[in-house]
N, C-alpha and C. Protein backbone atom coordinates (compact mmCIF):
# COMPACT_ATOMS: atom_id res chain seq x y z
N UNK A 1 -1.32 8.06 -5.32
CA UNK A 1 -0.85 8.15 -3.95
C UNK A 1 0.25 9.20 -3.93
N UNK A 2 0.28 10.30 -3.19
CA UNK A 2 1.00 11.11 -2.71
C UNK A 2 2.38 10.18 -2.50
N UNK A 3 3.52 11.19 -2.93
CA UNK A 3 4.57 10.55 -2.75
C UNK A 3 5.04 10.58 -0.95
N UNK A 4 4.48 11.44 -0.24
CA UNK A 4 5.00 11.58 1.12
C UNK A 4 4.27 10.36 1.91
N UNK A 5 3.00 10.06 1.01
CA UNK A 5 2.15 8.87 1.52
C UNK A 5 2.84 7.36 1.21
N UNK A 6 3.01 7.43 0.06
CA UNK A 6 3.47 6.27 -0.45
C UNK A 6 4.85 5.77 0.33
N UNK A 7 5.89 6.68 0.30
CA UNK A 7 7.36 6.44 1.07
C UNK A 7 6.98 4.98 2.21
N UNK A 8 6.32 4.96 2.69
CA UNK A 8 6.44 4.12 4.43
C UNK A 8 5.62 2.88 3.55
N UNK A 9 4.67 2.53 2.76
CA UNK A 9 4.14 1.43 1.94
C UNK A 9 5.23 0.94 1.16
N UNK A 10 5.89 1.73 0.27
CA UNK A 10 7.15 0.88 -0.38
C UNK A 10 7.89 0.69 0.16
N UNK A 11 8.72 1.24 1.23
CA UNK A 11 9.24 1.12 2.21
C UNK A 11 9.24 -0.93 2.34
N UNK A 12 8.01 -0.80 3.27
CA UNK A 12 7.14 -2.00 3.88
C UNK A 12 7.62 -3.09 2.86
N UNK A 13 7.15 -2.71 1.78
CA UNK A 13 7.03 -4.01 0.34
C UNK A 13 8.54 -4.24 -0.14
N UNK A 14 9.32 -3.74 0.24
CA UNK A 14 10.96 -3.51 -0.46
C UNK A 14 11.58 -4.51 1.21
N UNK A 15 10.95 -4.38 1.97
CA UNK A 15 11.92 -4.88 3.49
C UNK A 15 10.95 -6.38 3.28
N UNK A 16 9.74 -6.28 2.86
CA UNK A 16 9.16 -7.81 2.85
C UNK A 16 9.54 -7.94 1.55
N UNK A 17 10.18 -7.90 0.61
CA UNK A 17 10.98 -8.44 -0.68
C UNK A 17 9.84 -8.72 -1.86
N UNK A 18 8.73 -8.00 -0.96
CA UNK A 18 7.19 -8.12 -2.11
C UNK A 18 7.73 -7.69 -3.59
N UNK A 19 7.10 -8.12 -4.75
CA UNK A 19 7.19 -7.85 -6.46
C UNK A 19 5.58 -6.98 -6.44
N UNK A 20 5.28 -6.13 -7.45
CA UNK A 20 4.07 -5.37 -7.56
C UNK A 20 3.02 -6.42 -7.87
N UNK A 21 3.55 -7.60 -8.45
CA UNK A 21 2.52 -8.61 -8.93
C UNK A 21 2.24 -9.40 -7.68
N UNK A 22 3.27 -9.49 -7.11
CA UNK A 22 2.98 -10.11 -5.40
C UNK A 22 1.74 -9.50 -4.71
N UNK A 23 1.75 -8.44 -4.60
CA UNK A 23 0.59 -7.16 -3.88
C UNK A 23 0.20 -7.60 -5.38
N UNK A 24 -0.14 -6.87 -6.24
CA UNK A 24 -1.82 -7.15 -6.80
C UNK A 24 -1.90 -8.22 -6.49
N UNK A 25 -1.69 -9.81 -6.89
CA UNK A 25 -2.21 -10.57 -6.28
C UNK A 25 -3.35 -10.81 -5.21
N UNK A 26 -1.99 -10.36 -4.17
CA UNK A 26 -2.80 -10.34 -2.85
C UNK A 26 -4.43 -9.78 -3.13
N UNK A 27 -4.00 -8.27 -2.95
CA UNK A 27 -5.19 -7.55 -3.31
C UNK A 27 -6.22 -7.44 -4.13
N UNK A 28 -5.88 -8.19 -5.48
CA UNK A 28 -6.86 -7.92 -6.09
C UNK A 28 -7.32 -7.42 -7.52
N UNK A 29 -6.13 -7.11 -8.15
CA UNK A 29 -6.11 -5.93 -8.63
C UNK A 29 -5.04 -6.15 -9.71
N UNK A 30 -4.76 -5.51 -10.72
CA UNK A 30 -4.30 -6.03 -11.72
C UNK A 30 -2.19 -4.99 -11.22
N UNK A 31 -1.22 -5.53 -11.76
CA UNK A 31 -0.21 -5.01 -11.33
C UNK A 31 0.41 -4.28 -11.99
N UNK A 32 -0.62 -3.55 -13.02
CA UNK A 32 -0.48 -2.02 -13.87
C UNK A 32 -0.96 -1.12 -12.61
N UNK A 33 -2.09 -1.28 -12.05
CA UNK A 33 -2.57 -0.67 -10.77
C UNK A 33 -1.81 -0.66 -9.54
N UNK A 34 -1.09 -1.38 -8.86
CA UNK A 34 0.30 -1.31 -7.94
C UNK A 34 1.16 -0.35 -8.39
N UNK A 35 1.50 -0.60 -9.85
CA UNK A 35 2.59 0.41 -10.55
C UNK A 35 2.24 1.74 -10.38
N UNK A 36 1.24 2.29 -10.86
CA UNK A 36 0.45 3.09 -10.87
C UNK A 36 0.68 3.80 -9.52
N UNK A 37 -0.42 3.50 -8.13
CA UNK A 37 -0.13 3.78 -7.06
C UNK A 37 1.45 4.04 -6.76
N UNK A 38 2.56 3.27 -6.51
CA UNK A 38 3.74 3.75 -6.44
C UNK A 38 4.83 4.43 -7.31
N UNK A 39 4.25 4.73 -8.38
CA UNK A 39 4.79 6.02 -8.84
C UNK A 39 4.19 6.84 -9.32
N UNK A 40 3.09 7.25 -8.19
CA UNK A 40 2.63 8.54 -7.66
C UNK A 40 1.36 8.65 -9.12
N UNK A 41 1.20 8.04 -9.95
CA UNK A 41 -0.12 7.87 -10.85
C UNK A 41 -1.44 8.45 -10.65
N UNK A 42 -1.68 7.21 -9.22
CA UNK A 42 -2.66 6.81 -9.26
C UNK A 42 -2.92 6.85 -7.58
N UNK A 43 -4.29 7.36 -7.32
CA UNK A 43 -4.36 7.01 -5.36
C UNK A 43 -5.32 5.93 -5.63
N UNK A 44 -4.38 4.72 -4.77
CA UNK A 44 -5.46 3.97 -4.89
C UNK A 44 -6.86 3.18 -4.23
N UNK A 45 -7.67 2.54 -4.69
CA UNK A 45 -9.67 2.81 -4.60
C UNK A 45 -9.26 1.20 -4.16
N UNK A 46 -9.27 1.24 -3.19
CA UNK A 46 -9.75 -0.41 -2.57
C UNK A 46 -10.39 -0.43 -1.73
N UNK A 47 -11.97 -1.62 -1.39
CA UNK A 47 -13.07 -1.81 -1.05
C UNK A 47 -12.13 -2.17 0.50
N UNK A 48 -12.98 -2.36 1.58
CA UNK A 48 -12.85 -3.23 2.72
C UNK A 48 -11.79 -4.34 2.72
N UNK A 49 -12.36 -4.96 1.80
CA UNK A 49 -11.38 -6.42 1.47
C UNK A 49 -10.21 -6.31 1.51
N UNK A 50 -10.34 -5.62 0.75
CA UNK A 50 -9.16 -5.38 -0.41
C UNK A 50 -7.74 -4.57 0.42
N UNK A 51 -8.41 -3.62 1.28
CA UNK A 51 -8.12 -3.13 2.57
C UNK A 51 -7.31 -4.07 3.40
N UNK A 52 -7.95 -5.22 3.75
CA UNK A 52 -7.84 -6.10 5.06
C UNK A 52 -6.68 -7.44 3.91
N UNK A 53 -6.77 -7.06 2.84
CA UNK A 53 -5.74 -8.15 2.00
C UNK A 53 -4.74 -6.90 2.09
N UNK A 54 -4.85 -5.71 1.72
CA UNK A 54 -3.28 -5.26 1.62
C UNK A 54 -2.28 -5.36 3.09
N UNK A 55 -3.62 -5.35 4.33
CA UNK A 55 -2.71 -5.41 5.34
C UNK A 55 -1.72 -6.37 5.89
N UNK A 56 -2.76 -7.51 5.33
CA UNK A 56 -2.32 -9.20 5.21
C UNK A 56 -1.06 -9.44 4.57
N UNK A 57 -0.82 -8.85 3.25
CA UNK A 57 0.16 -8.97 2.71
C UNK A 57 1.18 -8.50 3.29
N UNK A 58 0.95 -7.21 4.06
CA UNK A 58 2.04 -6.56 4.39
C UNK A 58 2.52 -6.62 6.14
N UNK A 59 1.77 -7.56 6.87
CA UNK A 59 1.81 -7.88 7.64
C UNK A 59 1.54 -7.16 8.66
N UNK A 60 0.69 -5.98 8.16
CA UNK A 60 0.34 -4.70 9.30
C UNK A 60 -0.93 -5.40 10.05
N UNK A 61 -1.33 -4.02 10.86
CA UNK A 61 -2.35 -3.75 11.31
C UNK A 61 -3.62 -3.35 10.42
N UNK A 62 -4.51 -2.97 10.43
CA UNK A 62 -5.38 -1.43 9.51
C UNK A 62 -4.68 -0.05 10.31
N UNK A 63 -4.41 -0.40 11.27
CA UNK A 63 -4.00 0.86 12.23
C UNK A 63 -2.65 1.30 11.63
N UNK A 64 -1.70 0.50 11.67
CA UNK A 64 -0.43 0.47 10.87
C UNK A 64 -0.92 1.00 9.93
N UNK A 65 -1.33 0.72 8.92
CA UNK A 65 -1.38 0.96 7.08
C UNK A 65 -2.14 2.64 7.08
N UNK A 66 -3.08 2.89 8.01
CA UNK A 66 -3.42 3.92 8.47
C UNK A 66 -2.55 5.29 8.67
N UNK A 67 -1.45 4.75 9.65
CA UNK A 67 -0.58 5.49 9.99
C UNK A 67 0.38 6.04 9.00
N UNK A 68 0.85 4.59 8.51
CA UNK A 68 1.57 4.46 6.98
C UNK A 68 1.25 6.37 5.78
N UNK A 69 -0.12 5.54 5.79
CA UNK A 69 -0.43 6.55 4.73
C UNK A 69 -1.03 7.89 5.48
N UNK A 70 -1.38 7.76 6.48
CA UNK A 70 -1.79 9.26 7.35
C UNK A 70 -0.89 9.86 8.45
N UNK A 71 0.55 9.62 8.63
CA UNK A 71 1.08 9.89 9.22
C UNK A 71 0.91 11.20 10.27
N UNK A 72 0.58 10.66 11.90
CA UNK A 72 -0.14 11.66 12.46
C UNK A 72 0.62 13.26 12.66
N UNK A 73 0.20 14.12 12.46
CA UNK A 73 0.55 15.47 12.32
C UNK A 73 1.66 16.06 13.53
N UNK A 74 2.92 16.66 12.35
CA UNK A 74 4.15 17.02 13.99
C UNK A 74 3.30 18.32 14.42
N UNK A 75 3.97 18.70 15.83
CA UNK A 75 3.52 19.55 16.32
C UNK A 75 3.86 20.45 16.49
């Protein structure tokens, strides 16, 4: 994950007091792979689910988590 991407997800997980093992949990996924993703490793490959659990965890939207990581373009 791009570090300009990542910023607004850790962000999210640091204000909800989430641990990396908290999110894998959630998601799925082992919490070498969380690590990974947030320091810029790894972009990470999650199915639908896995998708709709990270949002869960983090109490977003898909639209939110969307934004998060695609932040729409200044003008």
């Amino acid at each position: 994950m791009s570090q300009e991407r990542a910023v607004k997800v850790i962000e999210r997980i640091k204000e909800l007091g989430l641990t990396n093992k908290a999110v894998a949990d959630a998601v799925g996924v082992g919490e070498r792979s969380v690590y990974r993703w947030f320091s810029y490793e790894r972009e990470p490959r999650l199915n639908f689910d896995q998708v709709a659990a990270l949002c869960t965890v983090l109490n977003w939207t898909v639209q939110q988590l969307a934004e998060a990581y695609h932040p729409p373009k200044s003008e």
